[in-house]
C-alpha atoms as a PDB file:
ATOM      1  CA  UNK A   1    -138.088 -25.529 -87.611  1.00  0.00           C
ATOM      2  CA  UNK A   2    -139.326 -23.457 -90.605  1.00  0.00           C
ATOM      3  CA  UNK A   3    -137.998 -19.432 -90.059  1.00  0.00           C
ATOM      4  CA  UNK A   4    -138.903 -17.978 -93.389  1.00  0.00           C
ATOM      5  CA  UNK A   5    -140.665 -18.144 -96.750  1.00  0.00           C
ATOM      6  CA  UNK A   6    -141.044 -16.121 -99.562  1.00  0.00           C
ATOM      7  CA  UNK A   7    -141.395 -16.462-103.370  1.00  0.00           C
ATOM      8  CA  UNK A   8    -139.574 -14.898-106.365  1.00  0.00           C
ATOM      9  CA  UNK A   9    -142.651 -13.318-107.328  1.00  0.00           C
ATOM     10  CA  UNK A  10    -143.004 -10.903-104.409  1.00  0.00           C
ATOM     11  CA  UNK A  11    -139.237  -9.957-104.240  1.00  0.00           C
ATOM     12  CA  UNK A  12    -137.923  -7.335-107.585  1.00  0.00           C
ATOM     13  CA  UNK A  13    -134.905  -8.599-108.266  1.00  0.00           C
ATOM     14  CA  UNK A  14    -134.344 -11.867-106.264  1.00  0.00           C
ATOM     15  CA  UNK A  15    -132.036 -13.882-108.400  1.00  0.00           C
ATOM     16  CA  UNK A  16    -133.582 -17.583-109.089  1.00  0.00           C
ATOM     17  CA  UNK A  17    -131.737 -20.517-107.505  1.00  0.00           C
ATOM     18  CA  UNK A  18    -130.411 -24.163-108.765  1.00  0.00           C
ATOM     19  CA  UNK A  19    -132.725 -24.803-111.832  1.00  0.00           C
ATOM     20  CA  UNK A  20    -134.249 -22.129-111.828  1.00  0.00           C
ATOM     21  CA  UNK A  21    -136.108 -22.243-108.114  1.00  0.00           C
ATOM     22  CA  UNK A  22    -138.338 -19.512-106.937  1.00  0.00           C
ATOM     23  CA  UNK A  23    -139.275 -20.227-103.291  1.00  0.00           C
ATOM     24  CA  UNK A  24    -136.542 -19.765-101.086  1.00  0.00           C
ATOM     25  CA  UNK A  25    -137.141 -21.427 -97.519  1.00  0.00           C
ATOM     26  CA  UNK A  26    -134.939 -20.883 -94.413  1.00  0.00           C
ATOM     27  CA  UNK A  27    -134.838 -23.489 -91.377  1.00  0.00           C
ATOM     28  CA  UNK A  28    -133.119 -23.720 -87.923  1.00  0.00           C
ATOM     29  CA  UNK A  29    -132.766 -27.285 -86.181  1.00  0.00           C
ATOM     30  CA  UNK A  30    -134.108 -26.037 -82.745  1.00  0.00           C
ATOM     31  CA  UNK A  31    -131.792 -27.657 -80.610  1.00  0.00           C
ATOM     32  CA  UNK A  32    -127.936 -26.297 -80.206  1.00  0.00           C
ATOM     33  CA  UNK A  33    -124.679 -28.510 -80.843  1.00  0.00           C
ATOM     34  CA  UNK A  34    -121.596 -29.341 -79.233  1.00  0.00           C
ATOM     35  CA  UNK A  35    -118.848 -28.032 -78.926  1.00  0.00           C
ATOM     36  CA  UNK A  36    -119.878 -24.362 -78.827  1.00  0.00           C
ATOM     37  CA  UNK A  37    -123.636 -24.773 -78.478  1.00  0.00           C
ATOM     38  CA  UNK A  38    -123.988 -23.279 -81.977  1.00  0.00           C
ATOM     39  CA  UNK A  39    -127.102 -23.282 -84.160  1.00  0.00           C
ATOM     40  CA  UNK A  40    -127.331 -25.062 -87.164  1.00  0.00           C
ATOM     41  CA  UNK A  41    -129.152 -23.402 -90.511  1.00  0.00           C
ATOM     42  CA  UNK A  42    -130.357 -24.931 -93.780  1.00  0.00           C
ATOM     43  CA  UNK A  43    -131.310 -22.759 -97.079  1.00  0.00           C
ATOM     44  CA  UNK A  44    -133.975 -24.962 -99.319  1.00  0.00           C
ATOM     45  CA  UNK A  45    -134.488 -23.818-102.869  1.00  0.00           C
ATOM     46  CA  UNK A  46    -137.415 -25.292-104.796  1.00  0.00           C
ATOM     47  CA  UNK A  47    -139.811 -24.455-107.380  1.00  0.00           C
ATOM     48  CA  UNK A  48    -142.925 -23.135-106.892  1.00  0.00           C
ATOM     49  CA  UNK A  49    -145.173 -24.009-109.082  1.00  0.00           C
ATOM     50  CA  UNK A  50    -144.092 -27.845-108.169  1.00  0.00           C
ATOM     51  CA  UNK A  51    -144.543 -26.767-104.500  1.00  0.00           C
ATOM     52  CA  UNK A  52    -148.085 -25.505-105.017  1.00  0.00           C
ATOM     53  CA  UNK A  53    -149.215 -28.351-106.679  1.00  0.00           C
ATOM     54  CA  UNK A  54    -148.168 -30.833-104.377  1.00  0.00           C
ATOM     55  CA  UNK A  55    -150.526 -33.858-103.259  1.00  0.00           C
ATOM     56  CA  UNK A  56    -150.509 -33.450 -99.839  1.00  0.00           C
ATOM     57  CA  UNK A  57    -149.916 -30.433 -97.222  1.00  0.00           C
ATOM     58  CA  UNK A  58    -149.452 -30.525 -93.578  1.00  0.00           C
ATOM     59  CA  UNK A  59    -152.528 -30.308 -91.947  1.00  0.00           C
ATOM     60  CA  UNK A  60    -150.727 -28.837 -88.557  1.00  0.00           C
ATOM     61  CA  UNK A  61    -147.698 -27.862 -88.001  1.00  0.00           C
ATOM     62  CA  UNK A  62    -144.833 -30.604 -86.301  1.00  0.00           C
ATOM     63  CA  UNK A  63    -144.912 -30.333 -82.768  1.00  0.00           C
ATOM     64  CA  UNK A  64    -141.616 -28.371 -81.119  1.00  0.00           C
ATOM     65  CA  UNK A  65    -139.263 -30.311 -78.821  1.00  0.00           C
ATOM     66  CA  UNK A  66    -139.335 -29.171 -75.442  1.00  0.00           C
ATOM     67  CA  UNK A  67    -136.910 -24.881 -75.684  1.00  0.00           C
ATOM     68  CA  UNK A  68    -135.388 -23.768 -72.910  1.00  0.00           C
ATOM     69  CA  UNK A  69    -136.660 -20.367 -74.084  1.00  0.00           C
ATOM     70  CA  UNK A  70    -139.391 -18.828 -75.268  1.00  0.00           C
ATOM     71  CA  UNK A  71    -137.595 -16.688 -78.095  1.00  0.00           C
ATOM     72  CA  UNK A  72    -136.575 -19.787 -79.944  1.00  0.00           C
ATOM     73  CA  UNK A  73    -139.873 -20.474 -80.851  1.00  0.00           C
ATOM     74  CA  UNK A  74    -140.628 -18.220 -83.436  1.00  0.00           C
ATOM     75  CA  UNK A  75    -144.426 -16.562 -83.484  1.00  0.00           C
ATOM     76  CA  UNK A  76    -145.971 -16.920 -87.047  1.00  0.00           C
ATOM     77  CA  UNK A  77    -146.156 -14.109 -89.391  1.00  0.00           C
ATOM     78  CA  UNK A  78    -147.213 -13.199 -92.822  1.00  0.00           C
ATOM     79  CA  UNK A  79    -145.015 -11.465 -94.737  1.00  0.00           C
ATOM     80  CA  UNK A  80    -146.149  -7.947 -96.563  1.00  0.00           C
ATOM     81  CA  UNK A  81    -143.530  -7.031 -98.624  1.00  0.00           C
ATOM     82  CA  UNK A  82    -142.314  -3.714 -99.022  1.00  0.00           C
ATOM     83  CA  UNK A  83    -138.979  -2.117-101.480  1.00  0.00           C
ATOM     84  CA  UNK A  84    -136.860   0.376 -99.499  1.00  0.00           C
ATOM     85  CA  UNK A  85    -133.094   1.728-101.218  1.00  0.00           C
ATOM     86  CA  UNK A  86    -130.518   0.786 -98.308  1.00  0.00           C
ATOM     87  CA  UNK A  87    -126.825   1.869 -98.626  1.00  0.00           C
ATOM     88  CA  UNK A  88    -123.611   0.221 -97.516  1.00  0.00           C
ATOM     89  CA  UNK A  89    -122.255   0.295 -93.790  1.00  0.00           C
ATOM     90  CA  UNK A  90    -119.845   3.053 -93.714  1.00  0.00           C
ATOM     91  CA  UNK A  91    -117.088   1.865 -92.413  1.00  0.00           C
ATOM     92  CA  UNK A  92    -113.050   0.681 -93.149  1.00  0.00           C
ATOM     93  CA  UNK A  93    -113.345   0.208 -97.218  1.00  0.00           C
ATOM     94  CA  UNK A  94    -117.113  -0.444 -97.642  1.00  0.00           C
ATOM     95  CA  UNK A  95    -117.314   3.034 -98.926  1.00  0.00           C
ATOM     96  CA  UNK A  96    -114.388   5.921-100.485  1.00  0.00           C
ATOM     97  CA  UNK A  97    -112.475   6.995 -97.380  1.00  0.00           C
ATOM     98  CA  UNK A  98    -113.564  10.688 -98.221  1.00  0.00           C
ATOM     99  CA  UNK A  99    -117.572   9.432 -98.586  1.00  0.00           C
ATOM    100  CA  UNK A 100    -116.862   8.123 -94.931  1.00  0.00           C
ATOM    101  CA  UNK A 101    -115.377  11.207 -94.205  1.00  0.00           C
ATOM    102  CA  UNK A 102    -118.591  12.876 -95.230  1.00  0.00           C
ATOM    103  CA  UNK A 103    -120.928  10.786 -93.420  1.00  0.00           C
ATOM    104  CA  UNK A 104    -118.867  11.229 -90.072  1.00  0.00           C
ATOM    105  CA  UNK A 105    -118.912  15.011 -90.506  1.00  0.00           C
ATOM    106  CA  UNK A 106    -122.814  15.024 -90.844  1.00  0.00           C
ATOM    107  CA  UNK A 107    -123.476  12.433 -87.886  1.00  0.00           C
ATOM    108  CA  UNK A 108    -121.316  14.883 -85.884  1.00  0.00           C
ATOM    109  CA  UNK A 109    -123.512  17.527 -87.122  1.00  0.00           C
ATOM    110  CA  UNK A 110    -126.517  15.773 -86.018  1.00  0.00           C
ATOM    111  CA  UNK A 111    -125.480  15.013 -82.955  1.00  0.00           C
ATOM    112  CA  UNK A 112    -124.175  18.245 -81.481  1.00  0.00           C
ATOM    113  CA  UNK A 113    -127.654  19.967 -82.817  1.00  0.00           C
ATOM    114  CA  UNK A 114    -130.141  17.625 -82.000  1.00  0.00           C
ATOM    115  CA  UNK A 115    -127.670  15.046 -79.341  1.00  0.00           C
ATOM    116  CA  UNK A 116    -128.496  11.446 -78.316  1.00  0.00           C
ATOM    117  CA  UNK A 117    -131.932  11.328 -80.384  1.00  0.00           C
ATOM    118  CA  UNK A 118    -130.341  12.533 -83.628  1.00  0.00           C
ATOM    119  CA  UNK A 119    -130.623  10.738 -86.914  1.00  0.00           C
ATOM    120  CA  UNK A 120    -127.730   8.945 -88.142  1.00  0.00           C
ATOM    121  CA  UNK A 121    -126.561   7.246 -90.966  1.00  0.00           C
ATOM    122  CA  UNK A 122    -125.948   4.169 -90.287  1.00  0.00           C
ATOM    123  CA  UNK A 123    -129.109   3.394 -88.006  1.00  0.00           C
ATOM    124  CA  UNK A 124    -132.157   6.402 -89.753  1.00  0.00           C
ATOM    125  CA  UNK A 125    -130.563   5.848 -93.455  1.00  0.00           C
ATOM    126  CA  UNK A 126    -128.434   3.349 -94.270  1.00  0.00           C
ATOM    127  CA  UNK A 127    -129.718  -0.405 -93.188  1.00  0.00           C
ATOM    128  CA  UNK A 128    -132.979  -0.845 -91.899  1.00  0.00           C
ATOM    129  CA  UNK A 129    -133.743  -3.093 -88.608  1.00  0.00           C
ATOM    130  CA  UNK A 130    -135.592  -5.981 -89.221  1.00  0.00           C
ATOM    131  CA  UNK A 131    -135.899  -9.254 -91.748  1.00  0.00           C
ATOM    132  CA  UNK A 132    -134.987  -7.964 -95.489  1.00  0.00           C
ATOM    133  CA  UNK A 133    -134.340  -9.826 -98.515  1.00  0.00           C
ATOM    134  CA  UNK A 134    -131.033  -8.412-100.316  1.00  0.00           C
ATOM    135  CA  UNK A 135    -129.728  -5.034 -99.889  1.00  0.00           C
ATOM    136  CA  UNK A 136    -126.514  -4.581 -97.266  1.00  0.00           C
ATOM    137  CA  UNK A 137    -125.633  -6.046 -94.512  1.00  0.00           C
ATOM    138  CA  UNK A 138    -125.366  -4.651 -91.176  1.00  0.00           C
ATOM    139  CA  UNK A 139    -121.927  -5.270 -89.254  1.00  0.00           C
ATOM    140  CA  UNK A 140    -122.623  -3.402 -85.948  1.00  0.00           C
ATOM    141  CA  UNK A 141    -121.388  -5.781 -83.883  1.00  0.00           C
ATOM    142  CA  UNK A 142    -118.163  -7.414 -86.225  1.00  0.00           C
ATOM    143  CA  UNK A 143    -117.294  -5.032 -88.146  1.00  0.00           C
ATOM    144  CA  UNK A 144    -117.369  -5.196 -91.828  1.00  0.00           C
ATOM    145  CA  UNK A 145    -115.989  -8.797 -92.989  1.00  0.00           C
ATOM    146  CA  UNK A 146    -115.244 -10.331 -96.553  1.00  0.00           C
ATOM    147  CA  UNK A 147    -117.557 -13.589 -97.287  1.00  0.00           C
ATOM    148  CA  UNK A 148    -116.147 -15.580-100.402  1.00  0.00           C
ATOM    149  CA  UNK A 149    -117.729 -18.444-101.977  1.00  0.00           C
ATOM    150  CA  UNK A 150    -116.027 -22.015 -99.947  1.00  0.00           C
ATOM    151  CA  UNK A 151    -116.373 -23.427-103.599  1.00  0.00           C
ATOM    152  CA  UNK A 152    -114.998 -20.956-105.917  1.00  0.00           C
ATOM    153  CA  UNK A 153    -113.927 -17.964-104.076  1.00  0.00           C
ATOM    154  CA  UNK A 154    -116.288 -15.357-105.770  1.00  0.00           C
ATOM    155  CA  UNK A 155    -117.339 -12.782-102.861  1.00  0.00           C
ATOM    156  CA  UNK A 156    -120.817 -13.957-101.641  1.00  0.00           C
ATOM    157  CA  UNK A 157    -124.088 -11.711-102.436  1.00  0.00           C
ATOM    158  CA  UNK A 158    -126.486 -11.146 -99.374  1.00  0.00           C
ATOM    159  CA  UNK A 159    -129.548 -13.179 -99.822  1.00  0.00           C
ATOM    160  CA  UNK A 160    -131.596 -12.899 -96.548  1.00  0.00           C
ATOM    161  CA  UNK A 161    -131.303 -11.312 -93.107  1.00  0.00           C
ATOM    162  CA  UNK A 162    -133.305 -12.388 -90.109  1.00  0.00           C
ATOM    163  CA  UNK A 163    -133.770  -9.521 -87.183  1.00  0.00           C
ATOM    164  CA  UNK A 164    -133.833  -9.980 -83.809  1.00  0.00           C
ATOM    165  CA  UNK A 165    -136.127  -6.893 -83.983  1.00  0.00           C
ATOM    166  CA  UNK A 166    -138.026  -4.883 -86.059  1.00  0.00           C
ATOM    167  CA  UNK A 167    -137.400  -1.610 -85.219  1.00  0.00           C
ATOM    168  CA  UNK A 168    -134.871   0.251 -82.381  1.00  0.00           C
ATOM    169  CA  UNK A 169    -133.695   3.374 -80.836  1.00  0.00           C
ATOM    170  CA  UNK A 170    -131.088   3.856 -83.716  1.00  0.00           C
ATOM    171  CA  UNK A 171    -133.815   3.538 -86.507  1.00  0.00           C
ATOM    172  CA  UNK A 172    -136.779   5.681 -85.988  1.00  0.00           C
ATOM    173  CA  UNK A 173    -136.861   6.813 -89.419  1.00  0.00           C
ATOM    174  CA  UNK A 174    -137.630   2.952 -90.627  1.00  0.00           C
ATOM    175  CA  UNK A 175    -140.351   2.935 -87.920  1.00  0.00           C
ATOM    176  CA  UNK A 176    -143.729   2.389 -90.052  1.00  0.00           C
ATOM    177  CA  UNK A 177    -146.386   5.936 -89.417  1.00  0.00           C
ATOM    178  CA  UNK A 178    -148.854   4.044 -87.924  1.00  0.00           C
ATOM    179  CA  UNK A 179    -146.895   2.044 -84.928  1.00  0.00           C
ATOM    180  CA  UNK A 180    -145.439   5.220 -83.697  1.00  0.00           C
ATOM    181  CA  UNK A 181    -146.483   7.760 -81.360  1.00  0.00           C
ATOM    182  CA  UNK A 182    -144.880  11.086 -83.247  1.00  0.00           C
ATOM    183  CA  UNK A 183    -145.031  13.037 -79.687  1.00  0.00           C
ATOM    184  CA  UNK A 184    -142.234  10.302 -78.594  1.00  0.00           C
ATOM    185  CA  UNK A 185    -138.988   9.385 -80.036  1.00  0.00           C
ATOM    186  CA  UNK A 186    -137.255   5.444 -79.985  1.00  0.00           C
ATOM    187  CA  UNK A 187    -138.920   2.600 -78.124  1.00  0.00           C
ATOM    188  CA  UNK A 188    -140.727   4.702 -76.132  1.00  0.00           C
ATOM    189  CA  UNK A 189    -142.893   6.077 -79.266  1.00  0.00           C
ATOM    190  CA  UNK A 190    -143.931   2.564 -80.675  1.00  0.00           C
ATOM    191  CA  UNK A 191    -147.430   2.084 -80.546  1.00  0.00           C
ATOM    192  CA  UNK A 192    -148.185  -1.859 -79.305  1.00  0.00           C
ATOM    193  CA  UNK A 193    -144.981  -2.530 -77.718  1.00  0.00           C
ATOM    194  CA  UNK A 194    -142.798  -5.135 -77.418  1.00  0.00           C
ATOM    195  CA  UNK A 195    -144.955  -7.104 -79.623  1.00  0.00           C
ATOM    196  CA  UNK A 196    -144.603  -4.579 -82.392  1.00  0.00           C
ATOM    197  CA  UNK A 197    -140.709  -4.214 -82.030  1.00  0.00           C
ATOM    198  CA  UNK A 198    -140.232  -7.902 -82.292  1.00  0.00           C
ATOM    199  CA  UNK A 199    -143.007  -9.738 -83.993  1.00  0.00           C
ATOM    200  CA  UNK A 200    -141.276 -12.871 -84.651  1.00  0.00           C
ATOM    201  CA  UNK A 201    -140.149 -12.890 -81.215  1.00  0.00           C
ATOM    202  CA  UNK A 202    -137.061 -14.368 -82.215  1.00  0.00           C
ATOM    203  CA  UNK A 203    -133.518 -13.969 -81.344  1.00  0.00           C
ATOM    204  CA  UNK A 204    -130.195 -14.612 -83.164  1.00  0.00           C
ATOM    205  CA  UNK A 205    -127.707 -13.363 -80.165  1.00  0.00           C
ATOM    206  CA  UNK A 206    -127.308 -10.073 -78.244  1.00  0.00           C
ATOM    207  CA  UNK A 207    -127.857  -7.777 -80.357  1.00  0.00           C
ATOM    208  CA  UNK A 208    -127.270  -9.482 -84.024  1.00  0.00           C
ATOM    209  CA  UNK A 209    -128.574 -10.217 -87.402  1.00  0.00           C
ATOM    210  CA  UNK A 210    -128.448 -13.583 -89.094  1.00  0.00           C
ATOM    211  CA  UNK A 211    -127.390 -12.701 -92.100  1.00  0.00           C
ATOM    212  CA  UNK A 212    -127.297 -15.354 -95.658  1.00  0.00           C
ATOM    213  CA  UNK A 213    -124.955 -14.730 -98.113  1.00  0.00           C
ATOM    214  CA  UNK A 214    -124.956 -17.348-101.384  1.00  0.00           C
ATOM    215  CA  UNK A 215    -122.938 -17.498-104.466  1.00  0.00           C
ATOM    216  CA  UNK A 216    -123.365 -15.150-107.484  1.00  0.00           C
ATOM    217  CA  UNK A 217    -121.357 -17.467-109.825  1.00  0.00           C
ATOM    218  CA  UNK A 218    -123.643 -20.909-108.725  1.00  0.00           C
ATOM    219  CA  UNK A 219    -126.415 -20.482-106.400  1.00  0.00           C
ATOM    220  CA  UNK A 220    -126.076 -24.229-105.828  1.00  0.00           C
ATOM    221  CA  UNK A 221    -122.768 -23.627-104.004  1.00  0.00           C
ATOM    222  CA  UNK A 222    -123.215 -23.926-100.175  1.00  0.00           C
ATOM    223  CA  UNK A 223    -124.505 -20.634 -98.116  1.00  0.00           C
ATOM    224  CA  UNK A 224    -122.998 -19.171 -95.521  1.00  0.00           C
ATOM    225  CA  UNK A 225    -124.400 -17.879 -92.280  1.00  0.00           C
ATOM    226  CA  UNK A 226    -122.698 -14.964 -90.428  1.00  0.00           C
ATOM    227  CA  UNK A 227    -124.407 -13.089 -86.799  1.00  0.00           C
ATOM    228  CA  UNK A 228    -123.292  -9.965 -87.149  1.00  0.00           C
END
């Protein structure tokens, strides 16, 4: 079950594949395997020019086995790309310990001046919410962790993270000007709903990102997939 494409072309920056590829294509097999029901992920790199120009397209998409829910199934989107500056999760030694330092003083600040609705940095400045092509990842719910290369041990760049939603009480500041209601503040001031906070309707675990990290030294070393 296709999840995501996108093309060199539209993403500054994006670092080719094996040979050379420039479309970059994520799928999940929509059913869940033993032992710990988990899901199972594949990364295809091709080349587009060779994918454009092939004889024959699918006419419809492949009919979906039978999900037990509906958020497996993910509801088509196109893709309007748009290049944001992200930071690094502040925490143990992602940053200097006296930059963290910093950044905990001023989200104290926030908080006691403006309290529960204040900005903060990890959630209004630092990671956007959402489906994002390189940047930093979020590790809300793990923690920060190291992800080497299986192959060769190089430490893993971030290639691709998948939402579960688009937008959230933590991140107003990411929240585009024209879904939100500026007399309201978190969910409550998105304009369209649900079906604005989570287009792809979609859901990698409570609250978690699928993140996909590949190799810097050979992008044709095997990915790895980490919810955090």
């Amino acid at each position: 079950m296709g999840l995501a494409q996108f093309f060199g072309r539209d993403v500054p920056g994006l670092a080719a594949g094996p040979g050379g590829a420039d479309l970059v294509q994520l799928f999940r097999c929509p059913r869940t395997h033993d032992p710990y029901l988990e899901r199972r992920y594949l990364l295809r790199w091709r080349l587009a020019a060779q994918a454009e120009r092939a004889d024959r397209f699918l006419a419809a998409a492949p009919e979906v086995p039978l999900l037990r829910w509906e958020d497996e199934l993910p509801e088509p989107c196109v893709v309007h790309p748009e290049e944001v500056d992200t930071y690094p999760w502040a925490e143990d030694d992602t940053l200097p310990a006296a930059l963290i330092a910093r950044i905990d003083a001023w989200d104290d600040a926030q908080t006691a001046e403006g309290g529960r609705d204040a900005p903060n940095y990890q959630g209004a400045l630092s990671i956007p919410p959402g489906w994002r092509v390189g940047g930093f990842p979020s590790w809300a719910s793990t923690g920060p962790m190291d992800i080497t290369c299986a192959s060769c041990t190089t430490p893993m760049q971030l290639l691709l993270t998948a939402g579960s939603d688009e937008m959230d009480p933590d991140s107003h500041s990411w929240m585009p000007l024209e879904d939100r209601d500026p007399s309201l503040q978190g969910m409550a001031s998105i304009r369209g709903g649900q079906s604005v906070a989570q287009p792809t309707r979609l859901r990698f675990g409570r609250d978690r990102d699928l993140h996909v990290f590949t190799c810097p030294a050979d992008p044709g070393h095997p990915p790895q997939w980490v919810l955090s």
